[in-house]
Protein backbone atom coordinates (compact mmCIF):
# COMPACT_ATOMS: atom_id res chain seq x y z
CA UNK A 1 41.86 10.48 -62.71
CA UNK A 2 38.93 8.65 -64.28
CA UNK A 3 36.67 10.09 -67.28
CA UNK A 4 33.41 9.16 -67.85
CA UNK A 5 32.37 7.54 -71.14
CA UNK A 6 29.07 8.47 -70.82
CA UNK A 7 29.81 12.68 -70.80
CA UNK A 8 31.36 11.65 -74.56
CA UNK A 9 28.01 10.65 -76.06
CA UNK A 10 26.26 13.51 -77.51
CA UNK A 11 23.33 13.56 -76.30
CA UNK A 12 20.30 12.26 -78.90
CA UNK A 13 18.04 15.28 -78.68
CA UNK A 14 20.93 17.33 -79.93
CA UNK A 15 20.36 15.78 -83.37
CA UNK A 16 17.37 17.48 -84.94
CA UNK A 17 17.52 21.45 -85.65
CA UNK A 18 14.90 23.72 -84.76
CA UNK A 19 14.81 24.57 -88.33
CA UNK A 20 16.00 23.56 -91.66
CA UNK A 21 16.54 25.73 -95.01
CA UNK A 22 15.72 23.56 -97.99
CA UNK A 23 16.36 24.06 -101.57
CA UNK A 24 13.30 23.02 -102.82
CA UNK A 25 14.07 24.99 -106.47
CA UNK A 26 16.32 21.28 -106.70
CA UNK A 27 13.27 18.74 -106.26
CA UNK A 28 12.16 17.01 -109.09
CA UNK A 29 8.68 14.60 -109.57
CA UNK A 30 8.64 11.43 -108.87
CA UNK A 31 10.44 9.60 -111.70
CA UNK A 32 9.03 6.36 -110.39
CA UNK A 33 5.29 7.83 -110.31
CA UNK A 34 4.99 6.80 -114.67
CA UNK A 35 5.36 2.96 -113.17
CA UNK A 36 1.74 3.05 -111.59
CA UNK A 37 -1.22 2.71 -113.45
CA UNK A 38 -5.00 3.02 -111.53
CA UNK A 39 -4.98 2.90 -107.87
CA UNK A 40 -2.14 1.39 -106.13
CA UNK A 41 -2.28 0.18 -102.51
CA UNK A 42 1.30 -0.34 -100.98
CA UNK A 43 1.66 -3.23 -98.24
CA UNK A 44 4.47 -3.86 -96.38
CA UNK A 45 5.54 -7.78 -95.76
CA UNK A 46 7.41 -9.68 -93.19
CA UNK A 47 11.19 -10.50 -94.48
CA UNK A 48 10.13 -14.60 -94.53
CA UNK A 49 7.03 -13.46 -95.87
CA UNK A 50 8.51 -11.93 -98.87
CA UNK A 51 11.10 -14.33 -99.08
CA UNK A 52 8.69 -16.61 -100.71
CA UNK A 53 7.89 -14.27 -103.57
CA UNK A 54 9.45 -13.69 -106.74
CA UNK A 55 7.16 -10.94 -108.05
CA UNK A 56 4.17 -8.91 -106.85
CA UNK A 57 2.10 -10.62 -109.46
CA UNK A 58 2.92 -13.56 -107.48
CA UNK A 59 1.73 -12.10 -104.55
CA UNK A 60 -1.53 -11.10 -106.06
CA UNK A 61 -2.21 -14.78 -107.88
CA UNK A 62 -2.07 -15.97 -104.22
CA UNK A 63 -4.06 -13.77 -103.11
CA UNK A 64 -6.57 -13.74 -105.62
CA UNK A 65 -6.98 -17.20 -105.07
CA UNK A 66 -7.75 -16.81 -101.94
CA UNK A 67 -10.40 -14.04 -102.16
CA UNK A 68 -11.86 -16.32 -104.40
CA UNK A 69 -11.70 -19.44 -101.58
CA UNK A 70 -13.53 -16.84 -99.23
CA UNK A 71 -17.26 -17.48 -98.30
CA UNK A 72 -19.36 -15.26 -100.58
CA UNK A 73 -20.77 -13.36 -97.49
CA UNK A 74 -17.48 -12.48 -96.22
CA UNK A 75 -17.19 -9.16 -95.68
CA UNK A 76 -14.98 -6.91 -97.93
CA UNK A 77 -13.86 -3.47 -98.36
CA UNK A 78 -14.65 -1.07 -100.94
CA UNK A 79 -11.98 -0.09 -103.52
CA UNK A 80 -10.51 3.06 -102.54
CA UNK A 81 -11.08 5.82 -105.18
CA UNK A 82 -7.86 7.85 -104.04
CA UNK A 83 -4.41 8.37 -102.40
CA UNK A 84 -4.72 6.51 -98.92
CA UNK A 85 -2.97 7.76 -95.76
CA UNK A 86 0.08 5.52 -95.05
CA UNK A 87 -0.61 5.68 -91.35
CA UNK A 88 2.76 6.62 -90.79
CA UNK A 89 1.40 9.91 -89.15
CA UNK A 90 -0.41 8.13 -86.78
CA UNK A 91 0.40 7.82 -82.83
């Protein structure tokens, strides 16, 4: 008699319901939301990348420094004036 390991796996589609009932009268703001001031751009670095940093200041001294090393027609982006898509929704 053999058994198949396979047949013991639940299958992966199986994990998501149809539907979900959430309490939402138990949600609560954003307690980290009081940390941001002005417009704040999130960006997402490489493990080694961020290895290197102690601070995000750090990160934006460097980076200052080179926006300031750029030629002064290099093209830049505007400022954005709101909340920014995260992309995440994107295919």
């Amino acid at each position: 008699m053999t058994t198949n390991k396979a047949a013991a796996v639940p299958d992966a589609s199986d994990d998501l319901r149809a539907e979900y009932d959430l309490d939402y009268s138990r949600s609560r703001s954003n307690r980290f939301a009081s940390r941001t001031s002005g417009t704040v751009v999130a960006v997402v670095l490489e493990p080694d990348v961020a290895a290197v940093f102690d601070s995000s200041e750090s990160v934006n001294r460097l980076l200052r420094s080179v926006i300031g090393a750029l030629p002064e027609g290099a093209p830049r982006r505007s400022v954005p004036q709101g909340p920014q898509e995260t992309g995440s929704d994107k295919a």
